[in-house]
C-alpha atoms as a PDB file:
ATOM      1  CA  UNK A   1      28.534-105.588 -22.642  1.00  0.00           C
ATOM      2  CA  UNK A   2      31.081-102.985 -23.838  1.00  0.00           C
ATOM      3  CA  UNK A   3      32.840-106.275 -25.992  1.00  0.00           C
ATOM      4  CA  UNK A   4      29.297-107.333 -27.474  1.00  0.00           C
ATOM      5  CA  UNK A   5      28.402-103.261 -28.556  1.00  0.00           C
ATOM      6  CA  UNK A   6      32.273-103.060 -29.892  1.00  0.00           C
ATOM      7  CA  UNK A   7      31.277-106.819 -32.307  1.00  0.00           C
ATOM      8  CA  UNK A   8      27.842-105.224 -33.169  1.00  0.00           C
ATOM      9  CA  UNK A   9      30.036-101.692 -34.274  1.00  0.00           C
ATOM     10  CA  UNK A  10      32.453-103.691 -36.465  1.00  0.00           C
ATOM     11  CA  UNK A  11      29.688-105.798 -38.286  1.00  0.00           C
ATOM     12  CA  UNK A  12      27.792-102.711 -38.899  1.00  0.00           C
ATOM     13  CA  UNK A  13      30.762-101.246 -40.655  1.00  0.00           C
ATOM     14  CA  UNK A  14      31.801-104.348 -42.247  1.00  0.00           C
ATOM     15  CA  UNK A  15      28.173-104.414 -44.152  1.00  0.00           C
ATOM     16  CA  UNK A  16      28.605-101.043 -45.021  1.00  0.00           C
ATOM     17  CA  UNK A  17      31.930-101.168 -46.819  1.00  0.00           C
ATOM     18  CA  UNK A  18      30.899-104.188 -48.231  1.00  0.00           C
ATOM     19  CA  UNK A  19      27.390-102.954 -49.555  1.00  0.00           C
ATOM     20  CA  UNK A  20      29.105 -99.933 -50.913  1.00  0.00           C
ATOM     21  CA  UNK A  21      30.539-100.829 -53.952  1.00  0.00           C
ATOM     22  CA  UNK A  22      29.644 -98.303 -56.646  1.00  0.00           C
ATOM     23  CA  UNK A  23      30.530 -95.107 -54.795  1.00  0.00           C
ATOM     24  CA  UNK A  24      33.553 -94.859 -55.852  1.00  0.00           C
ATOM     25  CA  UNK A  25      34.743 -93.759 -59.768  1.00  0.00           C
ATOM     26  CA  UNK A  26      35.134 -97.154 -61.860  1.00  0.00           C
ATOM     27  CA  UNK A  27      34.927 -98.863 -64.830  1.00  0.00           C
ATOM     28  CA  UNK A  28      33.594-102.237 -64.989  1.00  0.00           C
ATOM     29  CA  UNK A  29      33.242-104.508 -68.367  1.00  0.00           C
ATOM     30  CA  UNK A  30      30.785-106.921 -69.196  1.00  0.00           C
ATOM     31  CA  UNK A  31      30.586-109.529 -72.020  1.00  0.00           C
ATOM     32  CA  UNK A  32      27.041-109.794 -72.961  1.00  0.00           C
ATOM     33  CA  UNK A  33      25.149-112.670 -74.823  1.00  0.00           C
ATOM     34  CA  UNK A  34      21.392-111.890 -76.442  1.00  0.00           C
ATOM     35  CA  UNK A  35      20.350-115.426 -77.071  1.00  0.00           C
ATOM     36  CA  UNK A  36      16.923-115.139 -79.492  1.00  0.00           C
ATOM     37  CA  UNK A  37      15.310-118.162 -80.576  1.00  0.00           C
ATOM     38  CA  UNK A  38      17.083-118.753 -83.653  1.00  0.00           C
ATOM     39  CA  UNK A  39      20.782-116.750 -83.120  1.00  0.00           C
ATOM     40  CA  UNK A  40      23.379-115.605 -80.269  1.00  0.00           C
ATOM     41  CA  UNK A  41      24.540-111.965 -80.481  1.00  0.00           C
ATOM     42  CA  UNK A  42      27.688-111.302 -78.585  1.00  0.00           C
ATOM     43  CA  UNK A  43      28.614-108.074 -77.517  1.00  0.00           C
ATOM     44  CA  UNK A  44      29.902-105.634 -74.679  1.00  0.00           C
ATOM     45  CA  UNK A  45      28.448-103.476 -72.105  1.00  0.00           C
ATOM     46  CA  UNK A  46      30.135-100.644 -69.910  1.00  0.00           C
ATOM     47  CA  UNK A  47      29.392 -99.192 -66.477  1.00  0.00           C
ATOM     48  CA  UNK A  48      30.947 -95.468 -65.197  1.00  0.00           C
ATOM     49  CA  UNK A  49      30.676 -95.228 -62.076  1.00  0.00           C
ATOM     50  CA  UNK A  50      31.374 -91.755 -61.585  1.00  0.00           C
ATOM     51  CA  UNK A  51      31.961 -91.440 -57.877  1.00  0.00           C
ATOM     52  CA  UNK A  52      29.474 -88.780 -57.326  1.00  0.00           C
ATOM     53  CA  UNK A  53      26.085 -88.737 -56.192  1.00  0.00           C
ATOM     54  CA  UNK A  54      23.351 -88.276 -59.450  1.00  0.00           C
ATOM     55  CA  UNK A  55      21.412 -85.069 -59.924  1.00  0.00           C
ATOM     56  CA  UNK A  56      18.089 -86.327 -60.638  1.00  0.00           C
ATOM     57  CA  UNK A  57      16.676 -84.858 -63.892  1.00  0.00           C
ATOM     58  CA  UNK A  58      13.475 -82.364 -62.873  1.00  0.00           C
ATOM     59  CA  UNK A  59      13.787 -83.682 -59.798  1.00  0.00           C
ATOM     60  CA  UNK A  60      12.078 -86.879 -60.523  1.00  0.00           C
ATOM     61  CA  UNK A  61      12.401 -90.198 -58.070  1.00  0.00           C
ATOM     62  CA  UNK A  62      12.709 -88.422 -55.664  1.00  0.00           C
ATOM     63  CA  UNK A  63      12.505 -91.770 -53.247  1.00  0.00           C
ATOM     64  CA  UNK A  64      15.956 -91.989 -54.189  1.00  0.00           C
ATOM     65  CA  UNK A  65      17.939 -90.009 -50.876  1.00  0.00           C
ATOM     66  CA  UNK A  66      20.674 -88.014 -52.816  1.00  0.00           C
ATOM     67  CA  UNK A  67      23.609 -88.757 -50.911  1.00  0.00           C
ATOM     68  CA  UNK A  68      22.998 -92.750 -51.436  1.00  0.00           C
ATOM     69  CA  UNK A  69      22.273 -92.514 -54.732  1.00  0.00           C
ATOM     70  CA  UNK A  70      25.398 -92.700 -57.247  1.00  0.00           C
ATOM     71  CA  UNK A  71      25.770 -91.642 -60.587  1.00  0.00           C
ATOM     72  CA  UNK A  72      26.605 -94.368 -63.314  1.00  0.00           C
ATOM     73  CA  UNK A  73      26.635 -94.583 -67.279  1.00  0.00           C
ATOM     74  CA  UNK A  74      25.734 -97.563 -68.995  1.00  0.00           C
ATOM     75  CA  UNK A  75      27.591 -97.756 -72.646  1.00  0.00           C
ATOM     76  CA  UNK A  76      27.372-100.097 -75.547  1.00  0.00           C
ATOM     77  CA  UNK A  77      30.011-101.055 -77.563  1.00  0.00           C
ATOM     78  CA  UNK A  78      29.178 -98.205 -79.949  1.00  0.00           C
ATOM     79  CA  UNK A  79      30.519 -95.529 -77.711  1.00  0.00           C
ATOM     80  CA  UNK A  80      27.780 -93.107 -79.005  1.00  0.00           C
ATOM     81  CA  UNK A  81      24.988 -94.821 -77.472  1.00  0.00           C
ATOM     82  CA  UNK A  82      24.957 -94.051 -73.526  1.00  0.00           C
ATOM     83  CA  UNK A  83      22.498 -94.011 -71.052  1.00  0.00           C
ATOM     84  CA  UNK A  84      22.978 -92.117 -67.890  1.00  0.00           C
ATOM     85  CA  UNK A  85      21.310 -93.231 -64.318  1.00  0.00           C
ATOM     86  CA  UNK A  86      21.624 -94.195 -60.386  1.00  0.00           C
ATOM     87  CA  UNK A  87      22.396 -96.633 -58.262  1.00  0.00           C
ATOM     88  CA  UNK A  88      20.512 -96.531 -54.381  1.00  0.00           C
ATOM     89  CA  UNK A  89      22.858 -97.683 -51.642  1.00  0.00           C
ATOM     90  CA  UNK A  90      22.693 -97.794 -48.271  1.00  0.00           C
ATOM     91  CA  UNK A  91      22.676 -99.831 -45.398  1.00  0.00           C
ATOM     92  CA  UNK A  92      19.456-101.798 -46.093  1.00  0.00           C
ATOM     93  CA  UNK A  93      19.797-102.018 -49.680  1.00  0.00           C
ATOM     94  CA  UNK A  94      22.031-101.765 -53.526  1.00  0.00           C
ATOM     95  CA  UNK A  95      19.408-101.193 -55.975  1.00  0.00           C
ATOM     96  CA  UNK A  96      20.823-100.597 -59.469  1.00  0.00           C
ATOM     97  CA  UNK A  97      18.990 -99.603 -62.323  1.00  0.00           C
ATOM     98  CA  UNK A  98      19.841-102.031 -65.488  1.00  0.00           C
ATOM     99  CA  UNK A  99      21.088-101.133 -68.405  1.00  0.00           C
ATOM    100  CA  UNK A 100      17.593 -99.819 -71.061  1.00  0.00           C
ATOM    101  CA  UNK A 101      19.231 -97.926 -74.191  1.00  0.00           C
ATOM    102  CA  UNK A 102      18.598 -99.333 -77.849  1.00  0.00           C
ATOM    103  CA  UNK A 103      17.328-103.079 -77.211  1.00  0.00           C
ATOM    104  CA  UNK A 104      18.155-103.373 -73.606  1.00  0.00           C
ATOM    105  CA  UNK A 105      14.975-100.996 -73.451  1.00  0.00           C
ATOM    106  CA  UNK A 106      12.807-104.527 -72.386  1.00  0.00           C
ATOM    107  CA  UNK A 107      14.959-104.612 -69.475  1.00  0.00           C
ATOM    108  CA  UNK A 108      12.499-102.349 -68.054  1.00  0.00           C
ATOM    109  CA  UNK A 109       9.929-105.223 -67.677  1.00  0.00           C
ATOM    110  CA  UNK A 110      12.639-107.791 -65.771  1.00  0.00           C
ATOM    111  CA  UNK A 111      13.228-107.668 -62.499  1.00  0.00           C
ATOM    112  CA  UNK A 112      16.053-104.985 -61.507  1.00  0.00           C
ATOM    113  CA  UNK A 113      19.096-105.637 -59.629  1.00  0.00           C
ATOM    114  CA  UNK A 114      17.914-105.434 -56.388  1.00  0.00           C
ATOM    115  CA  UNK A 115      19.853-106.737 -52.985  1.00  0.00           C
ATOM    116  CA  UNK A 116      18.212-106.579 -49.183  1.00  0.00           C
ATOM    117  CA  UNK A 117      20.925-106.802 -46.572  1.00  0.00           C
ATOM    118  CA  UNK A 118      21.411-108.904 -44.328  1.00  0.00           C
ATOM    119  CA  UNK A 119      21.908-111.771 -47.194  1.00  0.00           C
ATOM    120  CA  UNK A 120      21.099-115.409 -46.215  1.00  0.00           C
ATOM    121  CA  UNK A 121      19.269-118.337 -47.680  1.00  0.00           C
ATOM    122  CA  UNK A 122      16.069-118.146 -47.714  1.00  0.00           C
ATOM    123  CA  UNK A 123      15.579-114.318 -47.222  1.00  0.00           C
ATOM    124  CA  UNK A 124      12.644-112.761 -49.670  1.00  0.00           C
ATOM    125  CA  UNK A 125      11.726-109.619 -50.766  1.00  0.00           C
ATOM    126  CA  UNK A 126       9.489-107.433 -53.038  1.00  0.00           C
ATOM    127  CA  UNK A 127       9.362-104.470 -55.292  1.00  0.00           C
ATOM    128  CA  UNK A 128       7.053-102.764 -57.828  1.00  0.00           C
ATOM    129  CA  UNK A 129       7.779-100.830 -60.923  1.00  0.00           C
ATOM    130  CA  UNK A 130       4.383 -98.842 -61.682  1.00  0.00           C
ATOM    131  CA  UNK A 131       2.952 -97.564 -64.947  1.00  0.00           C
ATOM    132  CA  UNK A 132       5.347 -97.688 -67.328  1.00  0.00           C
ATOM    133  CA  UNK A 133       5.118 -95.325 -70.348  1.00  0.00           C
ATOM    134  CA  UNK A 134       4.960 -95.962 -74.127  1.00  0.00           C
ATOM    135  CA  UNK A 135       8.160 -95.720 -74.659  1.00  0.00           C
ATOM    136  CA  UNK A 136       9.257 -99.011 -73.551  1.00  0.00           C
ATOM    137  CA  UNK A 137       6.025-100.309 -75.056  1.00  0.00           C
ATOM    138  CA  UNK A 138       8.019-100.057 -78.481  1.00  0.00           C
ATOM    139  CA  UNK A 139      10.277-103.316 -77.852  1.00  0.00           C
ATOM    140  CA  UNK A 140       7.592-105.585 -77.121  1.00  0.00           C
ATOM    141  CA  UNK A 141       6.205-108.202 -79.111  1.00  0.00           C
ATOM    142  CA  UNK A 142       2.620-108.331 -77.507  1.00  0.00           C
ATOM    143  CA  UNK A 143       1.856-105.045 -77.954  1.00  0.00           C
ATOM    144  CA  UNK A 144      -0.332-103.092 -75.472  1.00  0.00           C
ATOM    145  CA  UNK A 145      -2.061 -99.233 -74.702  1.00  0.00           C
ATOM    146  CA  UNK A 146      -1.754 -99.796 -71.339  1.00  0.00           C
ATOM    147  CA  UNK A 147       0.177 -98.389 -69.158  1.00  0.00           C
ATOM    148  CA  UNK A 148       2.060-102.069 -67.231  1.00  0.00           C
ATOM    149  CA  UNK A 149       3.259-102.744 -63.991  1.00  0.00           C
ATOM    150  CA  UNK A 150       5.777-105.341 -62.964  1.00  0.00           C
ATOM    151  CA  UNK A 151       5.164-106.687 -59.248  1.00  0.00           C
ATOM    152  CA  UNK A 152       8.698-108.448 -58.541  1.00  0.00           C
ATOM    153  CA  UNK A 153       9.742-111.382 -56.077  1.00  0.00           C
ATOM    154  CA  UNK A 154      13.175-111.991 -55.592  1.00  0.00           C
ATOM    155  CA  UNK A 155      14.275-114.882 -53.331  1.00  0.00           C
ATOM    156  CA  UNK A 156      18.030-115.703 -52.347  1.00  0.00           C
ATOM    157  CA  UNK A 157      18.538-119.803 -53.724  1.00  0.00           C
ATOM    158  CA  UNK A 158      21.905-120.197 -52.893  1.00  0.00           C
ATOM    159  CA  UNK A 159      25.411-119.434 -51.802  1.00  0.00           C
ATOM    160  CA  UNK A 160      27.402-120.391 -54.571  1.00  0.00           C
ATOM    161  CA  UNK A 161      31.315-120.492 -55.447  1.00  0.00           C
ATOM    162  CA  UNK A 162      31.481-118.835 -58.999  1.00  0.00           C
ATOM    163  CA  UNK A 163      34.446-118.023 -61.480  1.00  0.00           C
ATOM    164  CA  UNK A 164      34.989-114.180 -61.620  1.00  0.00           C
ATOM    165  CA  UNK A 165      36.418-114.119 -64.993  1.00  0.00           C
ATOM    166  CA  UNK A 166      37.427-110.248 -64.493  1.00  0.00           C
ATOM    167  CA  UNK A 167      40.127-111.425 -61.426  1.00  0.00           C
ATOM    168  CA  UNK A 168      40.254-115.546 -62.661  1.00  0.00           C
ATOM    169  CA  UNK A 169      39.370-116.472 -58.879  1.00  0.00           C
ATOM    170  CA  UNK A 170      36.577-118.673 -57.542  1.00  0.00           C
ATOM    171  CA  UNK A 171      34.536-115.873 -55.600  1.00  0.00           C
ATOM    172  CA  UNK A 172      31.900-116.326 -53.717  1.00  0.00           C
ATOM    173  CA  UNK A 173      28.344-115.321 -54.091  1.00  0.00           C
ATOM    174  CA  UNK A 174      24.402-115.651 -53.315  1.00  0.00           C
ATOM    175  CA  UNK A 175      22.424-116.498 -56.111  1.00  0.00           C
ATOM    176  CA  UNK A 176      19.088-114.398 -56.066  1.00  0.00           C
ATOM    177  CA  UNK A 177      16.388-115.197 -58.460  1.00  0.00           C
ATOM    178  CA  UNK A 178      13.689-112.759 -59.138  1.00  0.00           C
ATOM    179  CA  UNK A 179      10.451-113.452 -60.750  1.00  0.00           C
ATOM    180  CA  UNK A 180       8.432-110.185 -62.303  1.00  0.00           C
ATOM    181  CA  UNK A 181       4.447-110.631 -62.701  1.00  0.00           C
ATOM    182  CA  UNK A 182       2.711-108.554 -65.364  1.00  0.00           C
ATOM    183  CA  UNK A 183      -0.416-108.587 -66.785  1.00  0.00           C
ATOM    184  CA  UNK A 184       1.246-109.682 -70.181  1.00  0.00           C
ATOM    185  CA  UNK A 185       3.216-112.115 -68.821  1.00  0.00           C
ATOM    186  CA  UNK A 186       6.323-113.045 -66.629  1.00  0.00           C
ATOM    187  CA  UNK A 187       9.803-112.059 -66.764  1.00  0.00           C
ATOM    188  CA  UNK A 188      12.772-113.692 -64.748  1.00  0.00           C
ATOM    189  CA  UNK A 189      16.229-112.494 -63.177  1.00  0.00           C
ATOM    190  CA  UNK A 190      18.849-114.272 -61.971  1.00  0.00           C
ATOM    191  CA  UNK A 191      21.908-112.161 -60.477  1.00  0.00           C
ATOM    192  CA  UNK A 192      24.962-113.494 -58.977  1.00  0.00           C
ATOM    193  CA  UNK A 193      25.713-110.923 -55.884  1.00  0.00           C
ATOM    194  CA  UNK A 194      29.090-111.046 -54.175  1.00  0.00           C
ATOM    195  CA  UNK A 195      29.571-108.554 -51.099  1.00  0.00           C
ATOM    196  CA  UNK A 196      32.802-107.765 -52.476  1.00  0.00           C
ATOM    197  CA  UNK A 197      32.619-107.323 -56.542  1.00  0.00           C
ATOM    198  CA  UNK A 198      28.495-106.775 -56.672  1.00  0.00           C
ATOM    199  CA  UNK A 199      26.730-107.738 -59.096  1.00  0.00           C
ATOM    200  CA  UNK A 200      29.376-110.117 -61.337  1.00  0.00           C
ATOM    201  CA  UNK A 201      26.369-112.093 -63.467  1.00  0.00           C
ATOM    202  CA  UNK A 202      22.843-111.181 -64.448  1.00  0.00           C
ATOM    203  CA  UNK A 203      20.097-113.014 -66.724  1.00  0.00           C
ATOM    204  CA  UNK A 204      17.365-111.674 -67.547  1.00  0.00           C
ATOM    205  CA  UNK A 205      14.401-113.588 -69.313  1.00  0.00           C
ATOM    206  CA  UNK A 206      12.227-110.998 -71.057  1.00  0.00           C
ATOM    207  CA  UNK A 207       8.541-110.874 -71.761  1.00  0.00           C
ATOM    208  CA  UNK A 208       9.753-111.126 -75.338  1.00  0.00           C
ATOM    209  CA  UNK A 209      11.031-114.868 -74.362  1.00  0.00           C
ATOM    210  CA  UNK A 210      14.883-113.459 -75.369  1.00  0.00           C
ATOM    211  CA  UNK A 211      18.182-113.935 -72.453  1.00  0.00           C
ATOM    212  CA  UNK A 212      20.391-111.222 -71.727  1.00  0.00           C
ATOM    213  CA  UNK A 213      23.176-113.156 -69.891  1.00  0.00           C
ATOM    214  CA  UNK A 214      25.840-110.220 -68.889  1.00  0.00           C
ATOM    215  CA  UNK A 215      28.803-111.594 -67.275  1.00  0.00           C
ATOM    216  CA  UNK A 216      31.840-109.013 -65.566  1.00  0.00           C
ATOM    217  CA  UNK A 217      35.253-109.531 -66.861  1.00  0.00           C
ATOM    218  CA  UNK A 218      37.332-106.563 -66.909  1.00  0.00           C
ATOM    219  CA  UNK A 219      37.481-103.819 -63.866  1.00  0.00           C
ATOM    220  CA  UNK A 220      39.383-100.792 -63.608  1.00  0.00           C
ATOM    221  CA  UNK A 221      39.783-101.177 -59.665  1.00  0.00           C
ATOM    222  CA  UNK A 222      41.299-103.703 -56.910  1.00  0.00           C
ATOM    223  CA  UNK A 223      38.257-104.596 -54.943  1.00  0.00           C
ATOM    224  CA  UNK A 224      40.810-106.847 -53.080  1.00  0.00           C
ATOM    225  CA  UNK A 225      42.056-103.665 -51.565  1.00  0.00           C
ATOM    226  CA  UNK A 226      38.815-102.521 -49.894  1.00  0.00           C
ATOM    227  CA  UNK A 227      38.899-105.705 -47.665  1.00  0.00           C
ATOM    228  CA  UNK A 228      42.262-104.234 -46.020  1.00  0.00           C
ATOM    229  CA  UNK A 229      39.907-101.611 -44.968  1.00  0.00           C
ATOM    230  CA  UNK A 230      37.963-103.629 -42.809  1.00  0.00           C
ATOM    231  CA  UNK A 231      37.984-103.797 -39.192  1.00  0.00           C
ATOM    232  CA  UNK A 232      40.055-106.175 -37.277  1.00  0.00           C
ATOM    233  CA  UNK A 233      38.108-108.519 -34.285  1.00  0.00           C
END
C-alpha cells in the first residue's frame, strides 16, 4: 500500500512540474504568419514571462487565484506595442490568455489556450468568454452593438511527434482543437501542447475568416533541464 501511495506521490509531482511551465522568468519567440485571403504577413511575437505572480488591475478576474496566476507580456516586433496579462496554472489546468494588442485584438473571439490535465485522447472540455465589450468590436468585419459571447469546445485529436524548431528536436505533443460558437459565427483553434515546452504552435481561425499560425522558435531557457528535476521510480 505504502509502494502504490509513494507511485501516486511521484505522478502527482511529475504533473505538476510538468504543467508548470510559465512560472518561471523567460523569454520565448514566436514566428507568426497572418494569412488573409489575398496576402501572407510574416512577423514576430514575444512572451515575458516574468516569474512573478500578476497583480490584477482593480482587482478584476478575480477567478484567477493569485498565487497560480503568472505575469506575462506579449510584444510585437515593434517593441513599443506591449500588452501585459496572466497565465492560470495549477494542477487541473494552464490557461493562457493570447496575445490581443493592435490586430491580434480578434483573438479575443478564438478559442484561448486552454489545457485540462490529465491529457489523453479523447478527453473534452468547455469554457465561456461572456460579454465582450466594444472594444474588440472594432476589428470585426460583421459589425455588431451587442455585447458577444464565445461558448468554446476543445477536444484533444491526437498525440503527435512535431518539429520544435526553437531546440531542432522531434518533441512530442497532443494536438487539441477548439471550436468557439458565437452568435456571428465560429472561430477555430488548434494548439500543439507539449508537457514539457507548452504551448509550441497555435492557429487560430478568426470570425474575420483570417489564420494566425504562431509557431515557437527561439527560448531563453533549457526546458531539458527541468526533466532532471523529476522524481526517480
Amino acid at each position: 500500500m505504502k509502494y502504490l501511495f509513494a507511485i501516486f506521490i511521484v505522478s502527482i509531482n511529475q504533473l505538476n512540474l510538468f504543467g508548470q511551465i510559465y512560472d518561471k522568468p523567460m523569454k520565448l519567440e514566436y514566428e507568426v504568419y497572418h494569412i488573409l485571403e489575398n496576402d501572407t504577413v510574416k512577423s514576430k511575437l514575444h512572451l515575458d514571462c516574468s516569474g512573478k505572480p500578476w497583480k490584477i488591475p482593480n482587482g478584476k478576474n478575480q477567478k484567477f487565484t493569485p498565487q497560480y496566476h503568472w505575469s506575462v507580456t506579449w510584444s510585437s516586433t515593434d517593441k513599443s506595442h506591449i500588452e501585459t496579462t496572466g497565465v492560470k496554472i495549477t494542477s487541473e489546468e494552464i490557461f493562457l490568455h493570447p496575445p490581443r494588442l493592435l490586430e491580434y485584438s480578434i483573438l479575443e473571439f478564438c478559442p484561448f489556450p486552454l489545457v485540462h490535465f490529465p491529457l489523453k485522447v479523447g478527453h473534452t472540455w468547455e469554457w465561456e468568454l461572456n460579454n465582450i465589450g466594444d472594444y474588440y468590436h472594432r476589428v470585426l468585419k460583421s459589425k455588431t452593438k451587442s455585447k458577444i459571447t464565445v461558448k468554446n469546445k476543445y477536444t484533444v485529436n491526437r498525440k503527435i511527434s512535431w518539429l520544435l524548431k526553437a531546440t531542432n528536436k522531434y518533441i512530442e505533443c497532443f494536438e487539441i482543437i477548439a471550436i468557439g460558437k458565437t452568435a456571428i459565427g465560429e472561430s477555430k483553434s488548434t494548439f500543439y501542447y507539449s508537457q514539457l515546452y507548452g504551448f509550441v504552435y497555435l492557429n487560430f481561425e478568426t470570425l474575420n475568416g483570417d489564420k494566425y499560425v504562431m509557431t515557437l522558435t527561439k527560448q531563453s531557457i533549457n526546458f531539458e533541464e527541468k526533466r532532471l528535476l523529476l522524481p526517480q521510480h
